[in-house]
C-alpha atoms as a PDB file:
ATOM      1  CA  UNK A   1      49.106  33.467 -45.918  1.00  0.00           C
ATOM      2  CA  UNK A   2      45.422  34.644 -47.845  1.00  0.00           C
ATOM      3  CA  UNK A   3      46.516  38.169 -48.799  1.00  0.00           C
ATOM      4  CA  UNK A   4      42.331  38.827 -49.329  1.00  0.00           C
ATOM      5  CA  UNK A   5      38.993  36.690 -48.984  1.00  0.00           C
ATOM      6  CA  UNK A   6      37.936  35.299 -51.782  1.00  0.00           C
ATOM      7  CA  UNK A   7      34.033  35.426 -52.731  1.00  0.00           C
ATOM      8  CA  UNK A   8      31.936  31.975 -53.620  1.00  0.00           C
ATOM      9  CA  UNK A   9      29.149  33.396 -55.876  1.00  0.00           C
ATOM     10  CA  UNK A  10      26.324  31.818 -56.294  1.00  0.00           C
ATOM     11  CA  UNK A  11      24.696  31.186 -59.490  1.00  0.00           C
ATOM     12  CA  UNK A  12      21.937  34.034 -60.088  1.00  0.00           C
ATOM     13  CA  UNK A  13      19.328  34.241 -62.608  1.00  0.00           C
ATOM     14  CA  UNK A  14      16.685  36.826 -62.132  1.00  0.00           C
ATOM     15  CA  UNK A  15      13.042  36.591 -62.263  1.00  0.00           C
ATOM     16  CA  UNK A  16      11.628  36.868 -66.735  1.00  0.00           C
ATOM     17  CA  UNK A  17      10.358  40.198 -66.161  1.00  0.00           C
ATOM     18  CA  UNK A  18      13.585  41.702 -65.042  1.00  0.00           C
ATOM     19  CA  UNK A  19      15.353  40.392 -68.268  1.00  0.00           C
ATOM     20  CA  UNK A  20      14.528  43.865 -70.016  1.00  0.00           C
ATOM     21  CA  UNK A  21      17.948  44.795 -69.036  1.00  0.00           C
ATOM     22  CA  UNK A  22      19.848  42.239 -70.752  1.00  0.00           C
ATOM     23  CA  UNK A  23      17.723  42.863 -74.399  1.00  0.00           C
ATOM     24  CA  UNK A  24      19.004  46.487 -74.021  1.00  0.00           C
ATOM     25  CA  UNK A  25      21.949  45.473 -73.749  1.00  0.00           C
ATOM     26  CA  UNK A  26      21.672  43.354 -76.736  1.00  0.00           C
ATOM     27  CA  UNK A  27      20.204  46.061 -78.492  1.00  0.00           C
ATOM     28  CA  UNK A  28      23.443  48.591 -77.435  1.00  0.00           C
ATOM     29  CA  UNK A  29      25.894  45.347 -78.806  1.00  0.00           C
ATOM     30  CA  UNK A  30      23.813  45.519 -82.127  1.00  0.00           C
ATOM     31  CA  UNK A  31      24.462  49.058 -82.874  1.00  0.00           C
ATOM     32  CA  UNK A  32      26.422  50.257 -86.108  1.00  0.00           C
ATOM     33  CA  UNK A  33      28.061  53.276 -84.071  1.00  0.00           C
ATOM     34  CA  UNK A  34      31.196  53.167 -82.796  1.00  0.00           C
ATOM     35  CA  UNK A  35      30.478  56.194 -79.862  1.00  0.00           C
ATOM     36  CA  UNK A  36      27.317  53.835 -78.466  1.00  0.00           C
ATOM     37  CA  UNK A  37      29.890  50.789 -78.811  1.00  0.00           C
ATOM     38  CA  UNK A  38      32.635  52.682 -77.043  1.00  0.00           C
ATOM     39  CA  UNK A  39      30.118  54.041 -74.397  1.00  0.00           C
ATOM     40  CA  UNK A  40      28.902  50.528 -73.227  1.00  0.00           C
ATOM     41  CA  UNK A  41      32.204  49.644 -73.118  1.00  0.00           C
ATOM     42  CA  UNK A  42      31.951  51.463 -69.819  1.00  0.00           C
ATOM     43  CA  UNK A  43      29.142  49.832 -68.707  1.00  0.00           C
ATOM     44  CA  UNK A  44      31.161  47.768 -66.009  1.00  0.00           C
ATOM     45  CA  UNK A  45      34.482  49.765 -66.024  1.00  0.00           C
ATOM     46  CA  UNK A  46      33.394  53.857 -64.863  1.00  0.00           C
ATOM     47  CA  UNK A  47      32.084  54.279 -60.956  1.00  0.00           C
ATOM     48  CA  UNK A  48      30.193  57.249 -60.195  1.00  0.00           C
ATOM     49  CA  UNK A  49      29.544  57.352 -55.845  1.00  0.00           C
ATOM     50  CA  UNK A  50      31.388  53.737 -55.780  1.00  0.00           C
ATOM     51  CA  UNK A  51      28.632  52.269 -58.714  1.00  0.00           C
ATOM     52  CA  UNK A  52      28.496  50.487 -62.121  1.00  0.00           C
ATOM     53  CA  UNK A  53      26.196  51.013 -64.620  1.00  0.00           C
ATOM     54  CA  UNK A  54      26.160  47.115 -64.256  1.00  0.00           C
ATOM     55  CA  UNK A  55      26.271  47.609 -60.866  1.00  0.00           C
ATOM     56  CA  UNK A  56      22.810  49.451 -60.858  1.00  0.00           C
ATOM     57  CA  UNK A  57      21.339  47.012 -63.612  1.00  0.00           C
ATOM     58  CA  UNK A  58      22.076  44.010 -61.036  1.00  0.00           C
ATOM     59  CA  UNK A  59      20.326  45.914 -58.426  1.00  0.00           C
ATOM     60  CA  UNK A  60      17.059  46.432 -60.382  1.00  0.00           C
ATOM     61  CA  UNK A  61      16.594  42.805 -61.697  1.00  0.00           C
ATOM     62  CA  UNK A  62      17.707  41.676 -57.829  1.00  0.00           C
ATOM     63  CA  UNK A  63      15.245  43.814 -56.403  1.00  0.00           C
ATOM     64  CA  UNK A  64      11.963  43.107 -59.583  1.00  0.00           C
ATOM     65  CA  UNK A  65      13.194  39.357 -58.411  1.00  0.00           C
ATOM     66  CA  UNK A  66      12.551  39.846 -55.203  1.00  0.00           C
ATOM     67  CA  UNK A  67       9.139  41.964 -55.808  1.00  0.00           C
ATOM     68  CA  UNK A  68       7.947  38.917 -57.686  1.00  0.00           C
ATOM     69  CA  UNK A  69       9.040  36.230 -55.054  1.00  0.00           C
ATOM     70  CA  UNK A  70       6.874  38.413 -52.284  1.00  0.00           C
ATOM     71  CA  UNK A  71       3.706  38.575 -54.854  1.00  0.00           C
ATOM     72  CA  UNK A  72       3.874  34.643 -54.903  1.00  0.00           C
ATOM     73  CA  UNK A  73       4.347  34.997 -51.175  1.00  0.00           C
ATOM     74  CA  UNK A  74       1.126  36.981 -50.506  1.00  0.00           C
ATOM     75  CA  UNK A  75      -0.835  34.663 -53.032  1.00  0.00           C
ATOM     76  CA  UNK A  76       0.109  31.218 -51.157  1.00  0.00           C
ATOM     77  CA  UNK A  77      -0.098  32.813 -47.767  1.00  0.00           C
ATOM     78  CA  UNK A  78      -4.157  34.650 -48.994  1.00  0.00           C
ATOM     79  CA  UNK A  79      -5.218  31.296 -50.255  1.00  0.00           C
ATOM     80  CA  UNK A  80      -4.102  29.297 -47.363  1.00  0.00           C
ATOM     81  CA  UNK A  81      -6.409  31.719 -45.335  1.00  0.00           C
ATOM     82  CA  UNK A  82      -9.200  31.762 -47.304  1.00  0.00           C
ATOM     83  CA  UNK A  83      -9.092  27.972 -47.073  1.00  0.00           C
ATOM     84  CA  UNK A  84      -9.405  27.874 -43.779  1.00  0.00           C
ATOM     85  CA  UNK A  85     -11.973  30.544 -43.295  1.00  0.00           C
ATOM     86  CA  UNK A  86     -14.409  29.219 -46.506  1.00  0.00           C
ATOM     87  CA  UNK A  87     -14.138  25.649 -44.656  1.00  0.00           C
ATOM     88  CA  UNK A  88     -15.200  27.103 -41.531  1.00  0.00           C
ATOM     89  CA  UNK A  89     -17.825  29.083 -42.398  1.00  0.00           C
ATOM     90  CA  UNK A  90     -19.988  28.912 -39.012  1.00  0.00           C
ATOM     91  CA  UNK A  91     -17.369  30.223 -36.630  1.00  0.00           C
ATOM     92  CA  UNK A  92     -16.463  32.928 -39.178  1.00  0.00           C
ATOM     93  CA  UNK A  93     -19.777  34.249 -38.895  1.00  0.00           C
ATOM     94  CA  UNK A  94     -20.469  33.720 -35.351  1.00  0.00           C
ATOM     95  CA  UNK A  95     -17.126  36.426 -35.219  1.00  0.00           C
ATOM     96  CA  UNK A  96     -18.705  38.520 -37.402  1.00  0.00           C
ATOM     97  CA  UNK A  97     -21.986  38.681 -35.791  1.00  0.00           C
ATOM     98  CA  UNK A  98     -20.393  39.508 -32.440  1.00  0.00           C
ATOM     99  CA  UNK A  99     -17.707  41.400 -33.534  1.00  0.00           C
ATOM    100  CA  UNK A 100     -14.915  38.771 -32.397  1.00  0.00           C
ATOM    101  CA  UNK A 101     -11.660  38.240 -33.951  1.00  0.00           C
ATOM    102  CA  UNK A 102     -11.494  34.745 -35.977  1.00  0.00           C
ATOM    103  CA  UNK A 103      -8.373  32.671 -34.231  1.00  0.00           C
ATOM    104  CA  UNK A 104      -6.605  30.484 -37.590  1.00  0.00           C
ATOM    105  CA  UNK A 105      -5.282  27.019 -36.552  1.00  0.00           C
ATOM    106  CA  UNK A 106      -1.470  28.813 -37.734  1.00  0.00           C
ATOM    107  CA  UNK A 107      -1.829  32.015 -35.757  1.00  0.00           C
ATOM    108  CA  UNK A 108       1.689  33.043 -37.161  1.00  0.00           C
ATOM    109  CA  UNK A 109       0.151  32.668 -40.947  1.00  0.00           C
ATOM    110  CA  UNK A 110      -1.480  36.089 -40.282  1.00  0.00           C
ATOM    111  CA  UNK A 111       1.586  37.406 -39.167  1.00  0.00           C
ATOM    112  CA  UNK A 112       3.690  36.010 -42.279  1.00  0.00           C
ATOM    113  CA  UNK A 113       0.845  37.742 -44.541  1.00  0.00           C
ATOM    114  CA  UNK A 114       1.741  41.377 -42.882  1.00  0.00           C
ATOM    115  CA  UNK A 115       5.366  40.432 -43.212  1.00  0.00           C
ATOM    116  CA  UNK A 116       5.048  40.024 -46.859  1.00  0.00           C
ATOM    117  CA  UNK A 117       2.091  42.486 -47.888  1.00  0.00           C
ATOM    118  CA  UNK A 118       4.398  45.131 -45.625  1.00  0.00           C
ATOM    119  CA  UNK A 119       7.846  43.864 -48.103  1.00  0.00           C
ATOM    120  CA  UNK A 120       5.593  44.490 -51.189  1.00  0.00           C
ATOM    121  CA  UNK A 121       5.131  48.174 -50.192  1.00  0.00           C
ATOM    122  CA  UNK A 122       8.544  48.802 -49.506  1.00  0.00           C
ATOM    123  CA  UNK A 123      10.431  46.904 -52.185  1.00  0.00           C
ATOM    124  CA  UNK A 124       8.035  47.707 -55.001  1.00  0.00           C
ATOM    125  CA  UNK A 125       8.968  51.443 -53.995  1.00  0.00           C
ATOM    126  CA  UNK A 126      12.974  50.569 -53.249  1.00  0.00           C
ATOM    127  CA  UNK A 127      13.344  49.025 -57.147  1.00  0.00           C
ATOM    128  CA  UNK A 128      11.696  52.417 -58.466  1.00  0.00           C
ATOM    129  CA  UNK A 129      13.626  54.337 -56.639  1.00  0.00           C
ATOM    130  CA  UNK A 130      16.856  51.832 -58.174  1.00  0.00           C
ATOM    131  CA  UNK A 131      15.322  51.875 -61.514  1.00  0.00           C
ATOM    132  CA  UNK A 132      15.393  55.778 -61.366  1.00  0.00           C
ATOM    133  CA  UNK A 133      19.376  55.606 -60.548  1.00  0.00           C
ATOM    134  CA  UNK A 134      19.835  52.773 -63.133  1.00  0.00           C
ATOM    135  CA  UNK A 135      18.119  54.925 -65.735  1.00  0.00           C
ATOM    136  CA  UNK A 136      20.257  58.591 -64.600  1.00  0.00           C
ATOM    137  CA  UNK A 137      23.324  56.660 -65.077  1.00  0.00           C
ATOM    138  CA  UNK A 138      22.219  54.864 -68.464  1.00  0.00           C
ATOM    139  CA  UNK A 139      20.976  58.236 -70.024  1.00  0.00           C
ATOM    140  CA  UNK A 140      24.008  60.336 -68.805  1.00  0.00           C
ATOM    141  CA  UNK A 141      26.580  57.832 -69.854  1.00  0.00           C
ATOM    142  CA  UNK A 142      25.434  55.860 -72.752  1.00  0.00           C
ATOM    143  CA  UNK A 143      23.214  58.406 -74.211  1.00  0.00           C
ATOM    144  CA  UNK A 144      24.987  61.550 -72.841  1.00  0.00           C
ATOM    145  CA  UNK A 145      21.533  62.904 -71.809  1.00  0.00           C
ATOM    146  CA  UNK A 146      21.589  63.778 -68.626  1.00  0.00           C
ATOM    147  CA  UNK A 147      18.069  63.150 -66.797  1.00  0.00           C
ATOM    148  CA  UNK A 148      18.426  65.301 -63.974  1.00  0.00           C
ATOM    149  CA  UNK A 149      18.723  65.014 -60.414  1.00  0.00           C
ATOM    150  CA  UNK A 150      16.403  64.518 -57.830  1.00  0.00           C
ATOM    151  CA  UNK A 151      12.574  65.009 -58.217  1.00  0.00           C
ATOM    152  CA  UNK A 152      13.666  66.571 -61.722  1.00  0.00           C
ATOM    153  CA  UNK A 153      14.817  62.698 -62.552  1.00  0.00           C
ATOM    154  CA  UNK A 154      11.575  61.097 -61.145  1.00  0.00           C
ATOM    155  CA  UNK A 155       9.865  63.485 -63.242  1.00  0.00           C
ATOM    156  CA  UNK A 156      11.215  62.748 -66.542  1.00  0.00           C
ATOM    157  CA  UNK A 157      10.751  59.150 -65.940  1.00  0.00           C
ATOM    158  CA  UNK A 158       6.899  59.650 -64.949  1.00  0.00           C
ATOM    159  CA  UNK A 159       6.428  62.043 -67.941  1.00  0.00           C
ATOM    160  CA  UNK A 160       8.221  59.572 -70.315  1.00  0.00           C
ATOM    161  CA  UNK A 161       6.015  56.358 -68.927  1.00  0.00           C
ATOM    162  CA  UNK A 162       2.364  58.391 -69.507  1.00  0.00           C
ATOM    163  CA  UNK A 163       3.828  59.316 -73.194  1.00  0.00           C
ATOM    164  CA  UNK A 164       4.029  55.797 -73.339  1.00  0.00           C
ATOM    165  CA  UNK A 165       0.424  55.121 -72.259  1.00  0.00           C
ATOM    166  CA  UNK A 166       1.663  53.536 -68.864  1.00  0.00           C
ATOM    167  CA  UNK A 167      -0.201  54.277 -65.674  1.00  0.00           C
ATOM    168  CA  UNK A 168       2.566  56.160 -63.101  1.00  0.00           C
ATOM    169  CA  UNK A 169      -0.048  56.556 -59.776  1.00  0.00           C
ATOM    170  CA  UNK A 170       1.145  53.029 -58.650  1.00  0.00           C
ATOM    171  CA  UNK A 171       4.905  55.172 -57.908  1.00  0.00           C
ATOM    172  CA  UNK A 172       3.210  57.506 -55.822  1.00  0.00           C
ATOM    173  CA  UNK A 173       0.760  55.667 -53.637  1.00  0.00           C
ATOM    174  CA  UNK A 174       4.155  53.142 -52.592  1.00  0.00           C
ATOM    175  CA  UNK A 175       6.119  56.296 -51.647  1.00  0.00           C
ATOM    176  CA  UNK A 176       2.721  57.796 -49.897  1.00  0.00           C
ATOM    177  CA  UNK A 177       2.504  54.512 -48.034  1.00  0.00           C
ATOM    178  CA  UNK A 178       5.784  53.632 -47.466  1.00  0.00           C
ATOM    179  CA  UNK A 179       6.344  56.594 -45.459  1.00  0.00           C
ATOM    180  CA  UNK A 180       3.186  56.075 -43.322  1.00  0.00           C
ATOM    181  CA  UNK A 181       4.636  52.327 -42.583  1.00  0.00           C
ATOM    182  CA  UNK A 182       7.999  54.111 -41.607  1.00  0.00           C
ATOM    183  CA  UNK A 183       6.789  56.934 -39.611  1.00  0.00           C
ATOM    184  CA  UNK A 184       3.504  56.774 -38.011  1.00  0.00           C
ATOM    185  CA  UNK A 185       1.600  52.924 -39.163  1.00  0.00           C
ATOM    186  CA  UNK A 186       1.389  49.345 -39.143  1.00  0.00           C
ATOM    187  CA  UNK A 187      -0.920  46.805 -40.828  1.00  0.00           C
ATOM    188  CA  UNK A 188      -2.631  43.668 -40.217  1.00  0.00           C
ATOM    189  CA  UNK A 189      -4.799  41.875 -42.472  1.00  0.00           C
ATOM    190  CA  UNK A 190      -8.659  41.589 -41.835  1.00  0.00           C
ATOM    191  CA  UNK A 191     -11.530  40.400 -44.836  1.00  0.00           C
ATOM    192  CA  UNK A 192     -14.102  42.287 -46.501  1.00  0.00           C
ATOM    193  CA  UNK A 193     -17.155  40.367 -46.925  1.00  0.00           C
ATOM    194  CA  UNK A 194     -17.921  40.814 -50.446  1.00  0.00           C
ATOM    195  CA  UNK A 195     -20.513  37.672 -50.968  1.00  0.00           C
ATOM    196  CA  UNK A 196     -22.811  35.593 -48.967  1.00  0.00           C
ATOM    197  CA  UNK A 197     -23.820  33.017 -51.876  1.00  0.00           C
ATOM    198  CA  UNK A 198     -20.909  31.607 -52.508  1.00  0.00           C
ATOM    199  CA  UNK A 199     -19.369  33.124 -49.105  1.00  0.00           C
ATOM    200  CA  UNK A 200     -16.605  35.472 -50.635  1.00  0.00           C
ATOM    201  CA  UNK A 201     -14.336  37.784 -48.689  1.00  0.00           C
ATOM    202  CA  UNK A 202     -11.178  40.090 -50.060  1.00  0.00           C
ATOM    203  CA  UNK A 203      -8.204  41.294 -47.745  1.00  0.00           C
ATOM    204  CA  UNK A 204      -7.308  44.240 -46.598  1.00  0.00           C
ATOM    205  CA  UNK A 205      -4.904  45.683 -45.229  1.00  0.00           C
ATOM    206  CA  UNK A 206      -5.648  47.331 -41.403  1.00  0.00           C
ATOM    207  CA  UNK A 207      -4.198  50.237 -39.897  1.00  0.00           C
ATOM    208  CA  UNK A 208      -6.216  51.208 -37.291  1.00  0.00           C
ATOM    209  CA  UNK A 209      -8.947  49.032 -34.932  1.00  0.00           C
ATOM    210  CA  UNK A 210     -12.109  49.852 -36.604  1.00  0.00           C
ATOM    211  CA  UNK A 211     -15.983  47.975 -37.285  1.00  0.00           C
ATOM    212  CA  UNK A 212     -15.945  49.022 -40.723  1.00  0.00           C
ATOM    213  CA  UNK A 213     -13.661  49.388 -43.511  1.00  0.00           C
ATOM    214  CA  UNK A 214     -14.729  52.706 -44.379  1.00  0.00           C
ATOM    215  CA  UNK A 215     -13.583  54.035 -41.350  1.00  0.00           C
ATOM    216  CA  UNK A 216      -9.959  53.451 -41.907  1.00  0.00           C
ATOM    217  CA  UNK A 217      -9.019  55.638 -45.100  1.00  0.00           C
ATOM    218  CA  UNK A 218      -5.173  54.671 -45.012  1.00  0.00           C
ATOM    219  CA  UNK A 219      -6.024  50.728 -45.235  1.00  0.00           C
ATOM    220  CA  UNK A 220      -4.646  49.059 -48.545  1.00  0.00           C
ATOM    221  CA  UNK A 221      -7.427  47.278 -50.118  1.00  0.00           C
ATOM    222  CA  UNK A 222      -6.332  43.859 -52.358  1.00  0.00           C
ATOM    223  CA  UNK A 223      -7.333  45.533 -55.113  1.00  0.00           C
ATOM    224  CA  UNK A 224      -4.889  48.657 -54.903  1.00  0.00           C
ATOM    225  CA  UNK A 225      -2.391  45.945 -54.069  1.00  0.00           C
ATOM    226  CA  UNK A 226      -2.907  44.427 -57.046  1.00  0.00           C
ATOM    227  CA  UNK A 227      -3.127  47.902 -59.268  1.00  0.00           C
ATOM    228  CA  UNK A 228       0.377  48.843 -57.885  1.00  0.00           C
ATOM    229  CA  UNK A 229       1.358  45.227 -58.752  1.00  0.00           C
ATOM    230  CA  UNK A 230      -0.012  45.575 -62.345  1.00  0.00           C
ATOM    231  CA  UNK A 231       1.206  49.364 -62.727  1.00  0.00           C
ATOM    232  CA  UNK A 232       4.904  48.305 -61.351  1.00  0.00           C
ATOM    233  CA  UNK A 233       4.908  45.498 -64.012  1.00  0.00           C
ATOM    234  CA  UNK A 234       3.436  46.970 -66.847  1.00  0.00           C
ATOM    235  CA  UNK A 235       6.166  50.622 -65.847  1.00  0.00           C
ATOM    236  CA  UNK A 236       9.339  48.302 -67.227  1.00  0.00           C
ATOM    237  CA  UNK A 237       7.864  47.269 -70.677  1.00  0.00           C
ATOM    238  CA  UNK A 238       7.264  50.571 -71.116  1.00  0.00           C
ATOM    239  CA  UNK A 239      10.835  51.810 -69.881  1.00  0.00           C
ATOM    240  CA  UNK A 240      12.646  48.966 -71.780  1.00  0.00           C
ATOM    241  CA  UNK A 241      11.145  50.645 -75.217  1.00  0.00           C
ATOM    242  CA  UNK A 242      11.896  54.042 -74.011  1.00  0.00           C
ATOM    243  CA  UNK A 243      15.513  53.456 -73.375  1.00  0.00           C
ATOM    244  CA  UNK A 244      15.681  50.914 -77.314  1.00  0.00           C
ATOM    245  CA  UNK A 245      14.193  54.139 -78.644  1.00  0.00           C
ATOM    246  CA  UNK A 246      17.243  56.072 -77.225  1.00  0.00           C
ATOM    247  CA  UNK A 247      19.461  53.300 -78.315  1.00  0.00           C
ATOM    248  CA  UNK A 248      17.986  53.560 -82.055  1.00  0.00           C
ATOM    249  CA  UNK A 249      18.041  57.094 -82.424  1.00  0.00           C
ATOM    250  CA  UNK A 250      21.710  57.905 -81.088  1.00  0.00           C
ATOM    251  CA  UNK A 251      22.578  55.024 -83.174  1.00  0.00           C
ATOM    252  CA  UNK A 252      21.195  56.670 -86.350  1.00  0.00           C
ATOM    253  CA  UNK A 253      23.192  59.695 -85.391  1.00  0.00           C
ATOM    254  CA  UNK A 254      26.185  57.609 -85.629  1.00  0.00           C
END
């Protein structure tokens, strides 16, 4: 008789930008002191609410992972749309000269887009909101620097990232529209027509039934995606050297 299941893992390597984690860790099994040695020692032994330090540090690269497989996602699913539409140029603007709604071939690749653009909002948001825990934990028990809790955490991480030089608006606008998917919105995708010669169009994302785009100020325009995208990316380089920095000076202090 099986006193307990038993767990078949499966192998797991995360995406190359979520890899930051394991060079700080290479940087904390580099260090000359003996208290930094002794305190990631505890990096997979101490639970605080039920969680790991490692436990937290799987979490983020799991969830940058999955923020990068939805970005290739949206890309295939955009250009597969834009192929159809740039090969069908007539009927797209017969729709937009009476105001009809273009029909793809696929109807559930429109469907698959919202999926996906709505997954980027929330997961981008959901691996801050990790990294924030991962980065309490590291600072209160490898560093012994206790970040705060709360707002007063998300804080010191936004005011440590502009130090840096790193855009932080990308953290608020997923939070702002996060909630507004949760609460009170959903999206569909519709394109901008942004050239006639070549024909050239841009997504956006819809939240309300409207002629023009200016008339819907919560819509999510490609180009916002792709600044919260960029600002999400770029936020981890910039973390990785604040938390090295950490690492060096505590290190120094022996």
């Amino acid at each position: 008789m099986v006193s307990g299941s038993r767990i078949l893992h499966l192998d797991w390597s995360p995406a190359l930008n979520a890899f930051w984690i394991a060079r700080v860790q290479s940087a904390l099994l580099a260090c000359r002191s003996a208290t930094l040695r002794e305190r990631y020692s505890r990096w997979d032994r101490d639970r605080h609410n039920g969680l790991t330090l490692g436990d937290l540090a799987v979490a983020v690269a799991t969830k940058q992972t999955m923020v990068s497989l939805i970005v290739q996602r949206v890309n295939a699913r955009l250009a597969e749309i834009g192929k159809v539409l740039k090969s069908d140029r007539p009927r797209v603007e017969e729709c937009l000269r009476v105001g009809g709604a273009y029909r793809l071939p696929d109807k559930s690749v429109a469907h698959e887009a919202a999926v996906d653009f709505d997954s980027f909002v929330f997961e981008s948001r959901s691996a801050y909101e990790i990294t924030v825990s991962f980065l309490q934990r590291f600072f209160a028990v490898i560093l012994e620097q206790p970040l705060g809790k709360g707002k007063a955490a998300h804080d010191r991480v936004q005011e440590a990232l502009r130090n840096r030089g790193a855009q932080t608006g990308w953290a608020d606008e997923l939070r702002e529209k996060r909630h507004l998917l949760i609460h009170e919105l959903a999206i569909w995708i519709g394109f901008e027509v942004t050239g006639e010669y070549p024909f050239r169009f841009d997504p956006v994302l819809l939240t309300k039934t409207v002629g023009r785009i200016e008339d819907d100020p919560d819509r999510l325009s490609i180009g916002l995606c792709r600044d919260l995208w960029e600002g999400f990316v770029s936020s981890y380089r910039h973390i990785e050297a604040w938390l090295k920095e950490g690492i060096a000076i505590a290190d120094a202090r022996g």
